[in-house]
N, C-alpha and C. Protein backbone atom coordinates (compact mmCIF):
# COMPACT_ATOMS: atom_id res chain seq x y z
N UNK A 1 -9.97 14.75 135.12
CA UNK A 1 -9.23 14.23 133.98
C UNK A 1 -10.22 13.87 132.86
N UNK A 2 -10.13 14.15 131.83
CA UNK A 2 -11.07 14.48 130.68
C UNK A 2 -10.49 12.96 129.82
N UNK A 3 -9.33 12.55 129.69
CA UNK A 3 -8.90 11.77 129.20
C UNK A 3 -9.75 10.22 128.82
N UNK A 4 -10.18 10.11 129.91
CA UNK A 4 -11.42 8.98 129.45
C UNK A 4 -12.48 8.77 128.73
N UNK A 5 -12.85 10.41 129.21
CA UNK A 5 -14.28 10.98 128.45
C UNK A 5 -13.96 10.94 126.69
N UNK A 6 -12.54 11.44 126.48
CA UNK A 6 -11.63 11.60 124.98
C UNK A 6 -11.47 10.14 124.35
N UNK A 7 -11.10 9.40 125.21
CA UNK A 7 -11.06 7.71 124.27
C UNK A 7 -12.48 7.24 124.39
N UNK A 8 -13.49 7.23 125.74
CA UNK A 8 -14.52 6.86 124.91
C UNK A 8 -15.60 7.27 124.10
N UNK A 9 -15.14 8.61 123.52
CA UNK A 9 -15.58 9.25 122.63
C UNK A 9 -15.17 8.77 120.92
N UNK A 10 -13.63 8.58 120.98
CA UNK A 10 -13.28 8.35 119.90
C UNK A 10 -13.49 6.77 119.78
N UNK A 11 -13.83 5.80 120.72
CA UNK A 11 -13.93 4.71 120.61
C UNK A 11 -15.45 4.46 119.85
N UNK A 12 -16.38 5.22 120.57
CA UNK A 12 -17.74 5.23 119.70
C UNK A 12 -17.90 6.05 118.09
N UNK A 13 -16.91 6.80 118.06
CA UNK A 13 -16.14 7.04 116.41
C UNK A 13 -16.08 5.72 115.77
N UNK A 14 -15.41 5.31 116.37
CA UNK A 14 -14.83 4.06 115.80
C UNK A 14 -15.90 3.20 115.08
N UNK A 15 -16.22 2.97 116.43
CA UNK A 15 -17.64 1.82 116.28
C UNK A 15 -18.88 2.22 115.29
N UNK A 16 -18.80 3.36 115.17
CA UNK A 16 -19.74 3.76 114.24
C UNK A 16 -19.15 3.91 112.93
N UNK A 17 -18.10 4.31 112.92
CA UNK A 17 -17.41 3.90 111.79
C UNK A 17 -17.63 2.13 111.18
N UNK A 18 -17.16 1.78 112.00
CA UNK A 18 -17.26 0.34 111.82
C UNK A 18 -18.60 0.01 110.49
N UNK A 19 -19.46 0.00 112.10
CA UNK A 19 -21.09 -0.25 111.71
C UNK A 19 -21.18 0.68 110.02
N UNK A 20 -20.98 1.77 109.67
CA UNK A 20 -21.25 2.35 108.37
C UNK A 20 -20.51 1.43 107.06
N UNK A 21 -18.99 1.29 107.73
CA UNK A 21 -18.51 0.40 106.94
C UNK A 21 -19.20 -0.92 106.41
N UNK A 22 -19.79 -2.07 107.34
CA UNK A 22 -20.22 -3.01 107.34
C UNK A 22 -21.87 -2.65 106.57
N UNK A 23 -22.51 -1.74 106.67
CA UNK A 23 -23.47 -0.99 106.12
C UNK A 23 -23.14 -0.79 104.41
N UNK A 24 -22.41 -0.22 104.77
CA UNK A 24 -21.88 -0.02 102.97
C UNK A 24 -21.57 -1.01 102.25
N UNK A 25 -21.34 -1.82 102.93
CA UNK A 25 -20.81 -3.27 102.09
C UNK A 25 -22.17 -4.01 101.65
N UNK A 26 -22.95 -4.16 102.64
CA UNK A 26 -23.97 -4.88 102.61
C UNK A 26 -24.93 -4.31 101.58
N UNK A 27 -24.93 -2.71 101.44
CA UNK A 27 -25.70 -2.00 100.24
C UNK A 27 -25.24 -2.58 98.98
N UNK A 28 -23.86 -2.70 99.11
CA UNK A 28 -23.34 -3.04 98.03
C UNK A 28 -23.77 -4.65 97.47
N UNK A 29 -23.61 -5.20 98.24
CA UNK A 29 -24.32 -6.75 98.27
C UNK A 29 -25.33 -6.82 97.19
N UNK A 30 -26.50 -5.96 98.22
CA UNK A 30 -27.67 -5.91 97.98
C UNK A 30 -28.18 -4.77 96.81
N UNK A 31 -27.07 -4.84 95.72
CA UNK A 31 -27.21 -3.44 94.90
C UNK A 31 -28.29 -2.13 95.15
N UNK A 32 -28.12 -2.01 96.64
CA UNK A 32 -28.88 -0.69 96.66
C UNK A 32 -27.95 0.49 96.40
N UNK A 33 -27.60 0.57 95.14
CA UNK A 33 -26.64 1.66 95.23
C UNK A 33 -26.89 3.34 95.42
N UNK A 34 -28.56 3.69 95.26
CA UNK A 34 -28.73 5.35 95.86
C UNK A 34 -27.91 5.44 97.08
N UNK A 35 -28.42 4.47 97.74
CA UNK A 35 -27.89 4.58 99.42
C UNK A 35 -26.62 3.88 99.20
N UNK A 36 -26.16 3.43 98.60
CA UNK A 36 -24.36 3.17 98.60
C UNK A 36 -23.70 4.43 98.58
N UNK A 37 -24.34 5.00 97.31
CA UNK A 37 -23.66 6.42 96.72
C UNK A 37 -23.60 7.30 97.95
N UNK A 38 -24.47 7.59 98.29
CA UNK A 38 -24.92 8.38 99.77
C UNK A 38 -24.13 8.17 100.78
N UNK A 39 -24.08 7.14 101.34
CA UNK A 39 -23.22 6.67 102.33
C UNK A 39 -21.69 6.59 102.16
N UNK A 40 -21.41 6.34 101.28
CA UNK A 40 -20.09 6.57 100.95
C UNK A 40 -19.37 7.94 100.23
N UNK A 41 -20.66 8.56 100.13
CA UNK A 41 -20.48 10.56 99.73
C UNK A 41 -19.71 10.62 101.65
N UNK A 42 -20.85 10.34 102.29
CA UNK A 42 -20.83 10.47 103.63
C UNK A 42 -19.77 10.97 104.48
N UNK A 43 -19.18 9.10 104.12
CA UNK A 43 -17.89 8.91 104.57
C UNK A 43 -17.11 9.71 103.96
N UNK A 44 -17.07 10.12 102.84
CA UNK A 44 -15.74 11.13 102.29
C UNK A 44 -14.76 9.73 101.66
N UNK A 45 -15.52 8.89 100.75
CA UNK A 45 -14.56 7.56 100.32
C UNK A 45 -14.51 7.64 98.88
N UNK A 46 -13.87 8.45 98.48
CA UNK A 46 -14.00 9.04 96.98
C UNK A 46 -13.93 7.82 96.05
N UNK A 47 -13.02 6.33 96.92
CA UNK A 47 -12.89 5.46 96.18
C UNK A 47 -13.84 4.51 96.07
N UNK A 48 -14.36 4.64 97.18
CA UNK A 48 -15.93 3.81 97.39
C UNK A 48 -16.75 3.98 96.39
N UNK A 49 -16.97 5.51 96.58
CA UNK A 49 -17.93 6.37 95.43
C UNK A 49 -17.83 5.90 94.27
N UNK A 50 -16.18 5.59 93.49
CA UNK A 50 -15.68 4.97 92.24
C UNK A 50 -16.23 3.91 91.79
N UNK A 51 -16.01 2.88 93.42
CA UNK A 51 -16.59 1.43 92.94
C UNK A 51 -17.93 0.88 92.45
N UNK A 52 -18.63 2.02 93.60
CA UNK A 52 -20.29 2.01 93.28
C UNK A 52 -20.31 2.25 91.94
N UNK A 53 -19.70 3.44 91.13
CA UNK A 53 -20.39 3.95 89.80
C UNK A 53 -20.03 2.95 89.07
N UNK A 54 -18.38 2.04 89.08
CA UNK A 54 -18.16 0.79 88.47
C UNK A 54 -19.26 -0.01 88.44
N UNK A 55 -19.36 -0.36 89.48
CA UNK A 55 -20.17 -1.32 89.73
C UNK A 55 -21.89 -0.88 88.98
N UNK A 56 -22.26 -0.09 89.34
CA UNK A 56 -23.35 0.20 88.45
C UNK A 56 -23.41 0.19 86.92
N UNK A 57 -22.54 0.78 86.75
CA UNK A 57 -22.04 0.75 84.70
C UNK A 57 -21.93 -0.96 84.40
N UNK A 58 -21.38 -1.54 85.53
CA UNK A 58 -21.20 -2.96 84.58
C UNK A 58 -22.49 -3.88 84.68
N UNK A 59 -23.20 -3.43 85.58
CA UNK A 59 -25.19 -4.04 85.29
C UNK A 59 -25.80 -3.96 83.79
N UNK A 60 -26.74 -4.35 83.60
CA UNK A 60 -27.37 -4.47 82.47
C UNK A 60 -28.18 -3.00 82.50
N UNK A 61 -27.89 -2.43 81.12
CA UNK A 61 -28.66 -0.71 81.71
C UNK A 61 -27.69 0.17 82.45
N UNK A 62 -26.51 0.26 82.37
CA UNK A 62 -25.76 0.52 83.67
C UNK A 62 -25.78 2.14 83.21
N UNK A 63 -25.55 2.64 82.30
CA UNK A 63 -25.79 4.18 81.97
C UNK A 63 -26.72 4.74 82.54
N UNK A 64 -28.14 4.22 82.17
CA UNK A 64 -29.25 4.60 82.73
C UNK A 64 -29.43 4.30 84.23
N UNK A 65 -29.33 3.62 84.89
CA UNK A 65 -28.81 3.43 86.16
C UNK A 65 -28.24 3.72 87.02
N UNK A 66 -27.19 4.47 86.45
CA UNK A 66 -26.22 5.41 86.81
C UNK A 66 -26.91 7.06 87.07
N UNK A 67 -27.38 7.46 85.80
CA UNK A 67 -28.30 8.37 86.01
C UNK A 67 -29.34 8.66 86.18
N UNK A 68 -30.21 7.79 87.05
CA UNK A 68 -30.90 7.31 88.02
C UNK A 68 -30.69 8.01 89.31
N UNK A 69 -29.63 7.21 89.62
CA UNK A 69 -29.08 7.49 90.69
C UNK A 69 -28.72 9.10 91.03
N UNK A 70 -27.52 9.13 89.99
CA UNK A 70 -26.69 10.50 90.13
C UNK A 70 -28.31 11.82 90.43
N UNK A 71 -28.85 11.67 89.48
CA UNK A 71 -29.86 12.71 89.34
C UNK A 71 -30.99 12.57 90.67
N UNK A 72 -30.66 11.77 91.62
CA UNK A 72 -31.37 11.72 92.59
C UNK A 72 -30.71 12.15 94.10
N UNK A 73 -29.38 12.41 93.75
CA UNK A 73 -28.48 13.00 94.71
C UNK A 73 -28.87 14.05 95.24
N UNK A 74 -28.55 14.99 96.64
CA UNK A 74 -28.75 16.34 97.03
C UNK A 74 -27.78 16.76 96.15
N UNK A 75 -28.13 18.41 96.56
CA UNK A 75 -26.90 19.29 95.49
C UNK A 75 -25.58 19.11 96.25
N UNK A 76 -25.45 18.75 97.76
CA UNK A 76 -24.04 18.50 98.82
C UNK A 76 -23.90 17.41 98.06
N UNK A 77 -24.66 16.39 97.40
CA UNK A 77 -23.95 15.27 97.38
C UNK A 77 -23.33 15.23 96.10
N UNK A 78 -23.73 15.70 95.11
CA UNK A 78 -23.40 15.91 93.80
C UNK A 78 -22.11 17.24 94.00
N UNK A 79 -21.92 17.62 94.94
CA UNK A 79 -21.11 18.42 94.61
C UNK A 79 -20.06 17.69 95.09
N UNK A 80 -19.72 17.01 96.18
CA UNK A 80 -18.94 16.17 96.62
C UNK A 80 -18.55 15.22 95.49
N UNK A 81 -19.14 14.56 94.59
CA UNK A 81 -19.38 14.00 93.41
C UNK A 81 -18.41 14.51 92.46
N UNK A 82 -18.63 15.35 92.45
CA UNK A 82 -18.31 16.72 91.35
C UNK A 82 -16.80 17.11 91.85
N UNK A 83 -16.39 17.15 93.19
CA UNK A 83 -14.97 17.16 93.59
C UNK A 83 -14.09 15.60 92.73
N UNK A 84 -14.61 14.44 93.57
CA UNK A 84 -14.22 13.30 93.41
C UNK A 84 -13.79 12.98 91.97
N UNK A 85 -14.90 13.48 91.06
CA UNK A 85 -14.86 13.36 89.73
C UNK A 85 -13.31 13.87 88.68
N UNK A 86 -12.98 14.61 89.53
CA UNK A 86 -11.85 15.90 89.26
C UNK A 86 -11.14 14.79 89.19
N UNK A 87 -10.24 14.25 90.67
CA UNK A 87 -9.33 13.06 90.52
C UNK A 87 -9.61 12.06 90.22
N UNK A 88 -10.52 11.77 89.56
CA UNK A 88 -10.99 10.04 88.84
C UNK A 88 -10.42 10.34 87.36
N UNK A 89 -10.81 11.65 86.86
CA UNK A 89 -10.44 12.46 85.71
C UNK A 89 -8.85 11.97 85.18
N UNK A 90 -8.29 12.37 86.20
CA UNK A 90 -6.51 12.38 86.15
C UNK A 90 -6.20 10.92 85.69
N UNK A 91 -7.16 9.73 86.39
CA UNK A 91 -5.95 8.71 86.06
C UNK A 91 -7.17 7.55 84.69
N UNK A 92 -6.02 7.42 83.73
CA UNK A 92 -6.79 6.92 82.58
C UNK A 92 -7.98 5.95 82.90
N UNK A 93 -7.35 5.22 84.23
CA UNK A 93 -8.24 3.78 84.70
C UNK A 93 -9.67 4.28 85.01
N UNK A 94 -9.75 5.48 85.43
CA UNK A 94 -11.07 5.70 86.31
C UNK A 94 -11.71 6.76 85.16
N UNK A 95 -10.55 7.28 83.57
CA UNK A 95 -11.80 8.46 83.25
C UNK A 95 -12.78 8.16 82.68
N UNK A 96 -12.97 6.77 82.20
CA UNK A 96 -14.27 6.56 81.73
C UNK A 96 -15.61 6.99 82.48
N UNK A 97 -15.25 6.64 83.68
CA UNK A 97 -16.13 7.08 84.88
C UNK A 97 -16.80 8.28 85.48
N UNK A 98 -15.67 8.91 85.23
CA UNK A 98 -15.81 10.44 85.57
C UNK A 98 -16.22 10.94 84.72
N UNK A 99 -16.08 10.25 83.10
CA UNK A 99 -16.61 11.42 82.09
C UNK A 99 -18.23 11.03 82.41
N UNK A 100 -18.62 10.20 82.31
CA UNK A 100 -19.97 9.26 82.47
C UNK A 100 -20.42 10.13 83.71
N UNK A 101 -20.19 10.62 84.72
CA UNK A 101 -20.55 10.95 86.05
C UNK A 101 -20.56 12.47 85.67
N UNK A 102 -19.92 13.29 84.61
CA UNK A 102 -19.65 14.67 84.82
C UNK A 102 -20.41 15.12 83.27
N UNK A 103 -21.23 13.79 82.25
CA UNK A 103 -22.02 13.70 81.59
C UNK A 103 -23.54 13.96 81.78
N UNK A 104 -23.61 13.34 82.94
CA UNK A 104 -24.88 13.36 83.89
C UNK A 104 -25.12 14.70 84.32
N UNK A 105 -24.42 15.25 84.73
CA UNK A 105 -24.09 16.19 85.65
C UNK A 105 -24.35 17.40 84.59
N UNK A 106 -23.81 17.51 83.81
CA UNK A 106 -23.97 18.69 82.60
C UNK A 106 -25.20 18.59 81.90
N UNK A 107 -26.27 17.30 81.57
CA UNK A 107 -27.02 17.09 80.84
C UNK A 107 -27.83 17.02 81.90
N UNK A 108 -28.08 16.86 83.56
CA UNK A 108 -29.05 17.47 84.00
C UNK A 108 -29.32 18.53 85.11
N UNK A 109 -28.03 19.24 85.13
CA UNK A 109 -28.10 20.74 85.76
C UNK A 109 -28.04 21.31 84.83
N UNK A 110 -28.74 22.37 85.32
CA UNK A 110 -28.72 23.89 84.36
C UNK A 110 -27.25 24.65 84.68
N UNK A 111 -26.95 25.58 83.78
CA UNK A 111 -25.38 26.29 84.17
C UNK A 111 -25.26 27.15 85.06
N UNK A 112 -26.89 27.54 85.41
CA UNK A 112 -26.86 28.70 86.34
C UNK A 112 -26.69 27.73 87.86
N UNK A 113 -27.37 26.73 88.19
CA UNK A 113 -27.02 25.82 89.46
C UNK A 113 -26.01 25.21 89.10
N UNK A 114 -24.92 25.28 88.30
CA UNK A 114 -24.11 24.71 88.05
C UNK A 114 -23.04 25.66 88.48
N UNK A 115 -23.40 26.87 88.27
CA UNK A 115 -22.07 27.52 88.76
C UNK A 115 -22.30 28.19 90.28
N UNK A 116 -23.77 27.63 90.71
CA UNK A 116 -23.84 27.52 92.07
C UNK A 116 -22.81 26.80 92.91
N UNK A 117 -22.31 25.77 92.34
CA UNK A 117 -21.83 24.35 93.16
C UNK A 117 -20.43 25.02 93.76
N UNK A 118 -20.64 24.44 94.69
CA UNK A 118 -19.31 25.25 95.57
C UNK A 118 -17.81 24.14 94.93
N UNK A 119 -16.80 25.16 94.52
CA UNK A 119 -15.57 24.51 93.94
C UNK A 119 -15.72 24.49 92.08
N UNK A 120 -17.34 24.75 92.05
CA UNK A 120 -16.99 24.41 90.32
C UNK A 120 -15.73 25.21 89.64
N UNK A 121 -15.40 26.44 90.07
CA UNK A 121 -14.24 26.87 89.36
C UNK A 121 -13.09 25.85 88.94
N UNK A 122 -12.31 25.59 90.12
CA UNK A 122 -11.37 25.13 90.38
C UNK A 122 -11.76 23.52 89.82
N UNK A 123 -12.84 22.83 89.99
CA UNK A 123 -12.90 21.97 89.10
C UNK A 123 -12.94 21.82 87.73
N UNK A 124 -13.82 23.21 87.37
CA UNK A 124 -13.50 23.10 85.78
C UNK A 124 -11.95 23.07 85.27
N UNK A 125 -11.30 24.21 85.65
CA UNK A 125 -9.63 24.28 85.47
C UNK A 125 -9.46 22.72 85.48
N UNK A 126 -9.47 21.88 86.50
CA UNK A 126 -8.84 21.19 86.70
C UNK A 126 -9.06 19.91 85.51
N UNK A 127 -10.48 19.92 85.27
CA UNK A 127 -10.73 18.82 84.30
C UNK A 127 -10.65 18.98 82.90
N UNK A 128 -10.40 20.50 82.38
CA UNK A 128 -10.39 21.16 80.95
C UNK A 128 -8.95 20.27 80.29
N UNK A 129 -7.90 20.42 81.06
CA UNK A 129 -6.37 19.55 80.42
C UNK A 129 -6.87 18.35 80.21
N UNK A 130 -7.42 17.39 80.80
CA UNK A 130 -8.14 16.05 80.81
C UNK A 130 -9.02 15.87 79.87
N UNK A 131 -10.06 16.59 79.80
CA UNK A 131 -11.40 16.10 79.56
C UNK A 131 -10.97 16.25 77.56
């Protein structure tokens, strides 16, 4: 019966979940936000991702800070970035954010790694009505 082996598998999911959660918070605490951004690319917490860039913009310097950060991302993580950005786009509350994040993004990739990024199509479409 495999069944045991299956919950305490997903139970150490869990727990590690946990632990990242409690991790992320504490980055956040401790404004280490490269590794906020990172960790919460990670997780796939598009809203996390939001709060961090909030949270960075409202520091002293927060532009520059921001692109700091962003420009220190892998290209997975910026592209994940670059998804997220799409639906931050849509709702008025968050486009300040996204334009600021997809500012970065244009002013320091080139167009040729830019149209590397896996999804840029479908993101551009998506942010052209918006932007």
């Amino acid at each position: 019966d495999v069944t045991e082996i299956e919950e305490k598998e997903a139970q150490a999911k869990q727990e590690e979940q946990i632990v990242k959660e409690q991790e992320l918070s504490n980055l956040l605490h401790e404004k280490r936000y490269l590794r906020a951004l990172g960790l919460a690319i990670s997780l796939d917490r598009p809203h996390t991702v939001l709060m961090v860039v909030k949270a960075i913009l409202k520091e002293p310097e927060g532009r520059k800070h921001l692109e700091e950060n962003i420009v220190r991302l892998r290209k997975d993580q910026k592209e994940a970035v670059l998804a997220f950005l799409v639906t931050w786009n849509t709702n008025s509350r968050n486009c300040h954010e996204a334009q600021a994040v997809m500012e970065i993004l244009l002013k320091h990739e080139a167009p040729d790694r830019l149209l590397q990024f896996s999804g840029i199509k479908p993101a551009v479409e998506s942010l052209l009505p918006y932007t």
